[in-house]
Every structure is written in C-alpha cells, then in structure tokens.
Protein backbone atom coordinates (compact mmCIF):
# COMPACT_ATOMS: atom_id res chain seq x y z
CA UNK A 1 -16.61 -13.09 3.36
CA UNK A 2 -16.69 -14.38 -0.08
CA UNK A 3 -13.44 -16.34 -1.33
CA UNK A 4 -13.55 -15.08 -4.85
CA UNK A 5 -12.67 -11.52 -3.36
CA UNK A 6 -9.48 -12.71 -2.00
CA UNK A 7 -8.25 -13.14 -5.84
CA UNK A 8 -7.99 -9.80 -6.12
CA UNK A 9 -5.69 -9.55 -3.14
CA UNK A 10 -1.35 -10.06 -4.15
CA UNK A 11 -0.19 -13.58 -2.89
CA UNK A 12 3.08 -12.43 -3.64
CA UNK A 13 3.60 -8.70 -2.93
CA UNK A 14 3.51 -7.74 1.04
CA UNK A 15 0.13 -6.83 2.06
CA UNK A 16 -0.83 -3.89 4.62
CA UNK A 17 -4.27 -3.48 6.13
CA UNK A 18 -5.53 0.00 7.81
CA UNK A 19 -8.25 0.45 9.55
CA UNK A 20 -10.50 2.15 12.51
CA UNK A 21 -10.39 0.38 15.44
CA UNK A 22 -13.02 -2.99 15.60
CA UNK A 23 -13.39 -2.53 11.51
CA UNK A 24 -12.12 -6.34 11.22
CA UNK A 25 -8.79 -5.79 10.06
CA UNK A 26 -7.42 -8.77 12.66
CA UNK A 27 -9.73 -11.66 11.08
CA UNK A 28 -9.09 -10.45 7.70
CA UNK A 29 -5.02 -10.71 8.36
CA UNK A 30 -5.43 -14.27 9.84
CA UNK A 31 -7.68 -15.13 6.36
CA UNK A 32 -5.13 -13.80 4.54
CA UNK A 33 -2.08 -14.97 6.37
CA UNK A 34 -3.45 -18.22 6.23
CA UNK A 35 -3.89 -18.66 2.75
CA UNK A 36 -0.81 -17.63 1.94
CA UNK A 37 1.58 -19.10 4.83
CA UNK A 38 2.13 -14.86 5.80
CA UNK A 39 3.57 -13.70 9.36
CA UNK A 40 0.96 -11.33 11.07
CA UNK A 41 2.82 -8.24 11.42
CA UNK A 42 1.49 -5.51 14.25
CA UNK A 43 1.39 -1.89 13.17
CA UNK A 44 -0.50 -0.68 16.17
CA UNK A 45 1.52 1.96 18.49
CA UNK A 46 -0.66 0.23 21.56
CA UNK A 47 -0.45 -3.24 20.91
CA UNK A 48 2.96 -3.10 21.68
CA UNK A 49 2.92 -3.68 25.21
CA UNK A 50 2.83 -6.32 27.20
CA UNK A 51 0.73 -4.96 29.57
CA UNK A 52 -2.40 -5.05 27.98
CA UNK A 53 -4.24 -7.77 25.68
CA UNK A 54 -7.99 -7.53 26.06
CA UNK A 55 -8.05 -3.76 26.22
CA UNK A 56 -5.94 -2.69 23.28
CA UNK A 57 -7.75 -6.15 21.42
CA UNK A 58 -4.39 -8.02 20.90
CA UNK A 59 -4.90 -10.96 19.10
CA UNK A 60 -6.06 -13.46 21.14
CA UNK A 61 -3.13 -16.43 22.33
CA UNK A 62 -5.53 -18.96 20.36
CA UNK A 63 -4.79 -16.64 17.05
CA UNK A 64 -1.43 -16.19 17.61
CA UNK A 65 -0.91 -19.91 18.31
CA UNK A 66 -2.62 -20.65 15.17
CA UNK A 67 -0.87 -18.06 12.95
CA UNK A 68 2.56 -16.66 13.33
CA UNK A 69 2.38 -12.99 14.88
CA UNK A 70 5.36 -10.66 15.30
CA UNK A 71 5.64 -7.61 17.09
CA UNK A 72 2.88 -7.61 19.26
CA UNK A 73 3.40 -7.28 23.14
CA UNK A 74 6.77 -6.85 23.04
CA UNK A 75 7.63 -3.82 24.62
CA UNK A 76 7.21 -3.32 28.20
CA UNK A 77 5.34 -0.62 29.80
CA UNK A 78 8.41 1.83 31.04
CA UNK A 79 10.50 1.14 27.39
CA UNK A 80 10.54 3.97 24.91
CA UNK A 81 8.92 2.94 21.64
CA UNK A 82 8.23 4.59 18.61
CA UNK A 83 7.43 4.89 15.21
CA UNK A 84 11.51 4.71 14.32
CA UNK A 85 11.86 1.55 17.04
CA UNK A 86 8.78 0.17 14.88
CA UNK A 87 10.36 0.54 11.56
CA UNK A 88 13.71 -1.29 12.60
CA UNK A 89 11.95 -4.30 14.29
CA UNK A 90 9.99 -4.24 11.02
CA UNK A 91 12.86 -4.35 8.64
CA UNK A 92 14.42 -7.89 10.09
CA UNK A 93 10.43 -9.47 9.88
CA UNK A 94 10.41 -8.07 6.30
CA UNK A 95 13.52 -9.85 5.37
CA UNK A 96 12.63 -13.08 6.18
CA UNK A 97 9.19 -14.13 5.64
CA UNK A 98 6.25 -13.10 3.72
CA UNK A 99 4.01 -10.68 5.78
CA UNK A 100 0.62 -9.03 6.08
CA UNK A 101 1.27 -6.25 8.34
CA UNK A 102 -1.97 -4.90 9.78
CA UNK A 103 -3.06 -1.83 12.16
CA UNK A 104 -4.41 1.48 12.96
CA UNK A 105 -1.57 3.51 13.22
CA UNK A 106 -1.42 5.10 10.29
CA UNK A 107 1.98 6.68 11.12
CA UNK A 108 3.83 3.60 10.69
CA UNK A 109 2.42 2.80 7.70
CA UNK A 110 3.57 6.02 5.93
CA UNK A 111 7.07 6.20 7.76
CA UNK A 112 7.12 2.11 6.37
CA UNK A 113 5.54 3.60 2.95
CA UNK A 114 7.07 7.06 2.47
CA UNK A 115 9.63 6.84 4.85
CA UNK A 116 10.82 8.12 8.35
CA UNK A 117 12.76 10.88 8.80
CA UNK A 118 16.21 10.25 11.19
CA UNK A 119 15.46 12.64 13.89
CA UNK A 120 17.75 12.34 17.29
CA UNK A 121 16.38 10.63 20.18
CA UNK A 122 14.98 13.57 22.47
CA UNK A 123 16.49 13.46 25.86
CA UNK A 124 14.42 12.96 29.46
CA UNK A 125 14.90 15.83 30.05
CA UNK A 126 13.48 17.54 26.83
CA UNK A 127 10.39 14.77 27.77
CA UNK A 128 10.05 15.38 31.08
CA UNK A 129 9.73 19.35 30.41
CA UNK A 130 7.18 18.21 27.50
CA UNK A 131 5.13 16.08 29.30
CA UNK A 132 4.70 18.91 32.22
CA UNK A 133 3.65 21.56 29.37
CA UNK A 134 1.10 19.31 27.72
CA UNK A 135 -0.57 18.52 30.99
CA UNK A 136 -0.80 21.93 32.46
CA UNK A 137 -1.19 24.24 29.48
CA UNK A 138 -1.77 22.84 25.85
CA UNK A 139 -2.57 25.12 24.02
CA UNK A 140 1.22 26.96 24.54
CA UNK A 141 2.70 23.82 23.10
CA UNK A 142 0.66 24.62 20.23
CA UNK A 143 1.72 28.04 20.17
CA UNK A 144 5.04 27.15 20.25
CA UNK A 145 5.03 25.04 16.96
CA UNK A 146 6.68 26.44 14.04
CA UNK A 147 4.78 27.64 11.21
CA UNK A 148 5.48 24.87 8.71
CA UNK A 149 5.00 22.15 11.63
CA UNK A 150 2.11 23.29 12.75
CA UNK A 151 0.01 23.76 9.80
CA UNK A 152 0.88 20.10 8.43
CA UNK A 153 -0.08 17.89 11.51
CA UNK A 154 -3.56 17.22 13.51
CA UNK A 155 -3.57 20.05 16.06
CA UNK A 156 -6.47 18.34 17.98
CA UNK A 157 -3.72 15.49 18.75
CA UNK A 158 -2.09 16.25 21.68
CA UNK A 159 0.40 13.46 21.40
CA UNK A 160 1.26 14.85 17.73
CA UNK A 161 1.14 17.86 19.01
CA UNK A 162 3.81 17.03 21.65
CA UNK A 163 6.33 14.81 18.90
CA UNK A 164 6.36 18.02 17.08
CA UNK A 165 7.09 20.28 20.42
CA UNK A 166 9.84 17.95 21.28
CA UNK A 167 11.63 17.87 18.28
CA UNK A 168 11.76 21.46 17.66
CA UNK A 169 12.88 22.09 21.52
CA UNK A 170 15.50 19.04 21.50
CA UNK A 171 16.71 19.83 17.90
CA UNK A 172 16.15 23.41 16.75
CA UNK A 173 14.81 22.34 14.00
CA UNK A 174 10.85 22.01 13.16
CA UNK A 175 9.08 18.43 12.39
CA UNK A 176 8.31 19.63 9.10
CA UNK A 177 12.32 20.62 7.90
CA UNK A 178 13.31 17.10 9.21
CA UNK A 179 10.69 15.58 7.74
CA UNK A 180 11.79 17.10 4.32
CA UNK A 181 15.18 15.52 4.31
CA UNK A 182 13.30 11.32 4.61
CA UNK A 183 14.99 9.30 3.52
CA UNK A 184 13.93 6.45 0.60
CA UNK A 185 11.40 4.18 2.55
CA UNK A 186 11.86 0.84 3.09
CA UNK A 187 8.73 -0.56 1.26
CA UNK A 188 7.16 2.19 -0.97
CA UNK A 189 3.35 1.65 -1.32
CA UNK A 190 3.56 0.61 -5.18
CA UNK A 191 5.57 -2.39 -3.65
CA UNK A 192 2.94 -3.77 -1.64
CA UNK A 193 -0.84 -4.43 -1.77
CA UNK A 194 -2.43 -1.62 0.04
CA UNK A 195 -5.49 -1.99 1.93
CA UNK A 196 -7.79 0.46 3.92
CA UNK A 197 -11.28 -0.62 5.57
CA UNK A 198 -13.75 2.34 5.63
CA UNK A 199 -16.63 0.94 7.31
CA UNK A 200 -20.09 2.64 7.73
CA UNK A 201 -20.20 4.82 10.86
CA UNK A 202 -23.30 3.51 12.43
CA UNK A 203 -22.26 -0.52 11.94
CA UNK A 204 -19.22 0.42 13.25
CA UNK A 205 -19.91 2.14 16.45
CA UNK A 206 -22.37 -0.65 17.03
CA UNK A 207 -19.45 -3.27 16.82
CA UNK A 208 -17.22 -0.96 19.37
CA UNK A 209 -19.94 -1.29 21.66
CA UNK A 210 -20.42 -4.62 21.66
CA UNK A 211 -16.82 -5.46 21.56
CA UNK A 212 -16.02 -3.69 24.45
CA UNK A 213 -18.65 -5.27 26.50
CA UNK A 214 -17.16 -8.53 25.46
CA UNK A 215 -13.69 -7.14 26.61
CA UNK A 216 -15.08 -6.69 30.13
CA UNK A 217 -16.40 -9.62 30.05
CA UNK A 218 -13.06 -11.54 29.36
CA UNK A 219 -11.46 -9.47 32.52
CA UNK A 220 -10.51 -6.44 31.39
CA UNK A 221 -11.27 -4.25 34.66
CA UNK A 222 -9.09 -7.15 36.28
CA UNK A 223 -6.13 -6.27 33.44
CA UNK A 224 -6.89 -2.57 34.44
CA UNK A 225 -6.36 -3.23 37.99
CA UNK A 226 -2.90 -5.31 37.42
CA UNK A 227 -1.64 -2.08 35.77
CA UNK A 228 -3.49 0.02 38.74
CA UNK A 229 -0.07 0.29 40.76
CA UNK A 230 1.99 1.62 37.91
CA UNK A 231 -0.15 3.87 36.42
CA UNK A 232 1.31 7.23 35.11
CA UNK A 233 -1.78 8.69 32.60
CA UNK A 234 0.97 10.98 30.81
CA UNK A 235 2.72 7.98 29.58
CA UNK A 236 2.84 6.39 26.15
CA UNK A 237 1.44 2.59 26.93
CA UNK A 238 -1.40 4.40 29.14
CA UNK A 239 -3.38 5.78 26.47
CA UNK A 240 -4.98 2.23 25.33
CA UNK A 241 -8.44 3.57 24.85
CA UNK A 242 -10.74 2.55 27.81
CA UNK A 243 -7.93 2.43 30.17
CA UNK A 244 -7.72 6.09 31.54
CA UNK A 245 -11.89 5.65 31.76
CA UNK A 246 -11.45 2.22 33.85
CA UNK A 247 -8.85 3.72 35.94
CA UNK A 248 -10.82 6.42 37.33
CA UNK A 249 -13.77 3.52 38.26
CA UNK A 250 -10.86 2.35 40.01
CA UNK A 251 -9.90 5.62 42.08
CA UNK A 252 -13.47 6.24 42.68
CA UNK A 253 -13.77 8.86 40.28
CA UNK A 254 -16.18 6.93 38.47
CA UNK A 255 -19.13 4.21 38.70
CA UNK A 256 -18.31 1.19 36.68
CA UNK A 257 -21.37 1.87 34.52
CA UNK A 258 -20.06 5.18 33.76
CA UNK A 259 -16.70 4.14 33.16
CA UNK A 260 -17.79 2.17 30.72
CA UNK A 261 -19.96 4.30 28.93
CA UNK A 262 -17.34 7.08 28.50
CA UNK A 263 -14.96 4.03 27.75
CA UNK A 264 -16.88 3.07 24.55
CA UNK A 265 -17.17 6.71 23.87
CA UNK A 266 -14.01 7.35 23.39
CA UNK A 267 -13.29 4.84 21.54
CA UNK A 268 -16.15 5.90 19.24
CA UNK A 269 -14.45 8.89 19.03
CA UNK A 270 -10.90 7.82 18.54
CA UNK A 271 -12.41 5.58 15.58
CA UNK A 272 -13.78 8.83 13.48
CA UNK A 273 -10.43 10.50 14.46
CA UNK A 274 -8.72 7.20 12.36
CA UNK A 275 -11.10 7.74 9.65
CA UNK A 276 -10.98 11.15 9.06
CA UNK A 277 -7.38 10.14 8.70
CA UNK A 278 -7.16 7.22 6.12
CA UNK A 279 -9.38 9.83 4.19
CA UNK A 280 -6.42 12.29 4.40
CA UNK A 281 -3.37 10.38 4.32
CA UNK A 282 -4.11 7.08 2.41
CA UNK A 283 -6.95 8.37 -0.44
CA UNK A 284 -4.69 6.27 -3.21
CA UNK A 285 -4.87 2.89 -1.12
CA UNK A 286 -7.38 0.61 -1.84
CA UNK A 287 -10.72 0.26 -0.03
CA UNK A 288 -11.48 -3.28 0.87
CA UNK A 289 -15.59 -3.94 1.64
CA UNK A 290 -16.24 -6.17 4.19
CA UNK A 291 -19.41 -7.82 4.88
CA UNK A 292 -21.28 -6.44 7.70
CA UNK A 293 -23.07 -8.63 10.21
C-alpha cells in the first residue's frame, strides 16, 4: 500500500473501518494505528469471545503485542453480549485514547454512528421460547414480525430475524417503534473518518480460501475440538463461520475435506451477505481501495 494514500486518512478525527470478512481491514488498522499511536478497537460481534482466535481471525497475540487492542476476546462463551454491551465498553475506550475501531459488524457501527435504541434486556425465558421457534419453525417467527419491523430488516437473517421476534414478544412493542425513539449517538459519522472496503468478488473469495486453509493449518480443528464439549449451535459465540461446518467433521457428520469445503463456503457466502450490506447501510462512507495481491 502506497504511503501517500494514508494523507488522505484524519490523524485526528476517530477512524472506523468496515469491511467483508478477509478484505484486509486488520492490517490496514495496525498501519493506521501505528502511525498515529491509535488503540485497535474490535467491532466484530464474534471476535468477542475468548473461545475462538484462529477461526473468527482475531488478531494474532504478535499484533496485539505490537499494537494496543481493546475489546477483543473478552467475553466468554456463556455471557450475553450485544450490540448495547458493545456500545458501553466502547464509550470508556473512546474517552481515553485515540482509536481506529475496525470490523464487520455493521450493526455496531450504526448503533455507534446513528445511535442505539434503549430497549429492555429480554428475559431467558422470552430467549429460551425464541431460540426453540427459530430452530423448529422459522418462517412463523417471520410471520410474527410486525409490519413496520419486518419490512425494514434482512429477513434472510435469522439472527435479525430473532432480535426483532424477541423484542416485540418481551416488550409489546416492534423493533422498528423502539428504534424510532434512538437516542443522539455517541459518535455521529460526520465526527469520524469513515471507511468501507468493497473489494472485487472474485479476489476476495480467493483470499477466504486461502485464509482459511492457513487457519487449519495454525490448529483450528484443534480450537474446534476444545469448544467440542460445550457446544450449543443455537448460541450466540457458536456461529463463528466455519465452526458449525468443523463441528459436524467432529460428530461424524462430515469428512474433514468436506467440512472444509462447506466451511469456506459459507464464509463466501456470509462475505456477499456483508457486502450487499455496506451497499445498503453505509453508501455515504468512504470507499478505501486496497491493493490486491
């Protein structure tokens, strides 16, 4: 990457990177962070936990040695997390030291950007009953969406699908009514230096291949099998992409070879699900070109 292109980039206002997963959005955070003595900042719903490095492509504990990193592997695998617990762990990093804050969630960014609304906590119970209807019969927890809800979020999510099923069961009120009573957000996007990488399809899915070979090469079957014994596929940290394929090589479901194909194909197809986002949701931020190699 040429250094006259970081010029253009704020060394003063906070910087946030979006991209598909395996775009480059980690090394571009450590160039950036570097240059500008910045705290990496996670905005990745799986990186989170603790539980899994090499699969959800934490940085590695040479980067975050070399550059401080925040949030990241924090959370353990039975702890509720989510986009709200994000934002408040955010706003402490955000008062203290310079950041790039860098992802593929794209719902943090715009509850960080546009703000979150304050909905209550759903119970275990409410969660329990939500989990059990997602699993056995999906397409009634779409039907049970209210109108306004259901035409503003990505019906072909089912954990979307599910946020907005619990809220209007726990609450009585749809997504879309609480989410039209946000609050101010805590960094509004005119505030920071707003980034999104859009890479080309075909030199992308290319790099998600070959990265995830690398990842099984570093041990991730052997970080698979460590979480073997607590697996519970309905569950939040379990949906690290390549996990649920890697699992079922380890019940027998699956050959390895297999596992691994339909492992890289999902996350082929979780990476066009991300860009078909950013298209929708972030078409004022700023495309940043990387070079492809």
């Amino acid at each position: 990457m040429k250094v006259d292109r970081f010029s253009q980039i704020s060394r003063e206002r906070p910087i946030l990177i979006a991209g598909p997963t395996a775009s480059g959005k980690s090394a571009l955070a450590m160039e950036l962070a570097s240059r500008d003595g910045r705290v990496i900042v996670n905005a990745d719903a799986l990186q989170v936990y603790d539980c899994w490095r090499l699969l959800t492509a934490r940085p590695s504990a040479e980067d975050e040695a070399a550059v401080p990193h925040q949030l990241y592997g924090h959370v353990g695998r039975e702890d509720d997390y989510s986009v709200g617990h994000w934002l408040r762990d955010l706003r402490a990093v955000l008062a203290a030291k310079p950041v790039v804050i860098v992802g593929g969630t794209g719902l943090y960014f715009l509850a960080l950007t546009e703000g979150l609304a304050e909905i209550p906590a759903i119970s275990p119970q409410v969660r329990a009953e939500a989990d059990a209807l997602r699993r056995d019969d999906l397409a009634a927890m779409v039907a049970g969406l209210d109108a306004a809800t259901a035409a503003r979020i990505d019906l072909a999510n089912p954990a979307r699908v599910q946020r907005a099923w619990e809220v209007l069961r726990a609450t009585g009120q749809g997504l879309a009514d609480w989410q039209a009573r946000t609050p101010a957000p805590d960094l509004p996007q005119d505030q920071a230096e707003a980034l999104v990488l859009r890479p080309e399809p075909d030199w992308l899915n290319a790099r998600i291949d070959r990265r995830f070979d690398q990842m099984m090469a570093a041990g991730a079957l052997e970080e698979a099998q460590a979480a073997w014994p607590f697996w519970q596929p309905d569950r939040p940290w379990a949906r690290a992409i390549g996990a649920p394929e890697l699992m079922a090589h380890l019940d027998g479901t699956l050959t390895l070879a297999e596992a691994i194909a339909a492992a890289k194909l999902a996350s082929r197809q979780y990476a066009k699900r991300q860009r078909t986002w950013f298209r929708s949701r972030m078409r004022d931020w700023r495309e940043f070109a990387l070079a492809m190699g």
